[in-house]
Protein backbone atom coordinates (compact mmCIF):
# COMPACT_ATOMS: atom_id res chain seq x y z
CA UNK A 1 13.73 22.66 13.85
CA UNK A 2 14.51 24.81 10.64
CA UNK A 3 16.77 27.26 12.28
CA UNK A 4 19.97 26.56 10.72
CA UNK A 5 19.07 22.77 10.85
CA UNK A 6 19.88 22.42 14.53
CA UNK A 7 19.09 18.58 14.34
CA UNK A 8 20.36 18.11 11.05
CA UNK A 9 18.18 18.54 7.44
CA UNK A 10 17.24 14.58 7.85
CA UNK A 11 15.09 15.66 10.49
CA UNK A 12 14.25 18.93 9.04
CA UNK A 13 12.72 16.97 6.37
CA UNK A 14 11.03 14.13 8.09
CA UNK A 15 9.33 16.67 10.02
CA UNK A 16 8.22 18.77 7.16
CA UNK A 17 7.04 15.62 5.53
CA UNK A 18 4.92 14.28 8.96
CA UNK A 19 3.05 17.42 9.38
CA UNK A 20 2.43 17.70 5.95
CA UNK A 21 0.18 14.88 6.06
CA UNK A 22 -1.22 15.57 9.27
CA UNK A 23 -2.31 18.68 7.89
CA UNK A 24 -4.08 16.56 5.33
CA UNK A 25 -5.12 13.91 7.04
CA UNK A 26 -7.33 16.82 9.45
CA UNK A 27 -8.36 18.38 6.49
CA UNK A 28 -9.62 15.08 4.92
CA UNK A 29 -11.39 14.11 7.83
CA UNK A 30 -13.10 17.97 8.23
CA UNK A 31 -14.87 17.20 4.31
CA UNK A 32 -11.91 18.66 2.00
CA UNK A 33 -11.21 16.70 -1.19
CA UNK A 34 -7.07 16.79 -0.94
CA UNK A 35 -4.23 15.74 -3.46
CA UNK A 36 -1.02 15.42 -3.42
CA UNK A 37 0.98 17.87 -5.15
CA UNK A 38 4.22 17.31 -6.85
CA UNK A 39 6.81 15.02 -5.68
CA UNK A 40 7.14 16.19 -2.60
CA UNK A 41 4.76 15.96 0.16
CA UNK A 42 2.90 18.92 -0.71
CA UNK A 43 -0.77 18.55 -0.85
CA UNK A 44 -3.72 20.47 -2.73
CA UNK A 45 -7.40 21.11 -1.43
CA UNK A 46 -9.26 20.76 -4.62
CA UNK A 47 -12.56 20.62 -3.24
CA UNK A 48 -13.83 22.55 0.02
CA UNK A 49 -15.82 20.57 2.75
CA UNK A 50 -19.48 19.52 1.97
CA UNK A 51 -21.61 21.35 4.53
């Protein structure tokens, strides 16, 4: 997808954006406290998984 934007930077985006949160979302559900992080849709672990 990011090489040169083959399918455009819309779709560059909405991809970087919908594994974003997956990545959070599987983080959340493993224990991890997570914020987001700037305006983007960045994310922060601010608290590692209770054990």
């Amino acid at each position: 997808m990011a090489v040169e934007f083959v399918h455009g930077y819309d779709a560059y985006v909405g991809v970087q954006e919908t594994m974003n949160y997956a990545v959070a979302d599987v983080l959340v559900a493993m224990g991890f406290a997570v914020e987001g992080f700037g305006q983007a849709s960045a994310h922060i672990v601010t608290r590692g998984a209770a054990k």
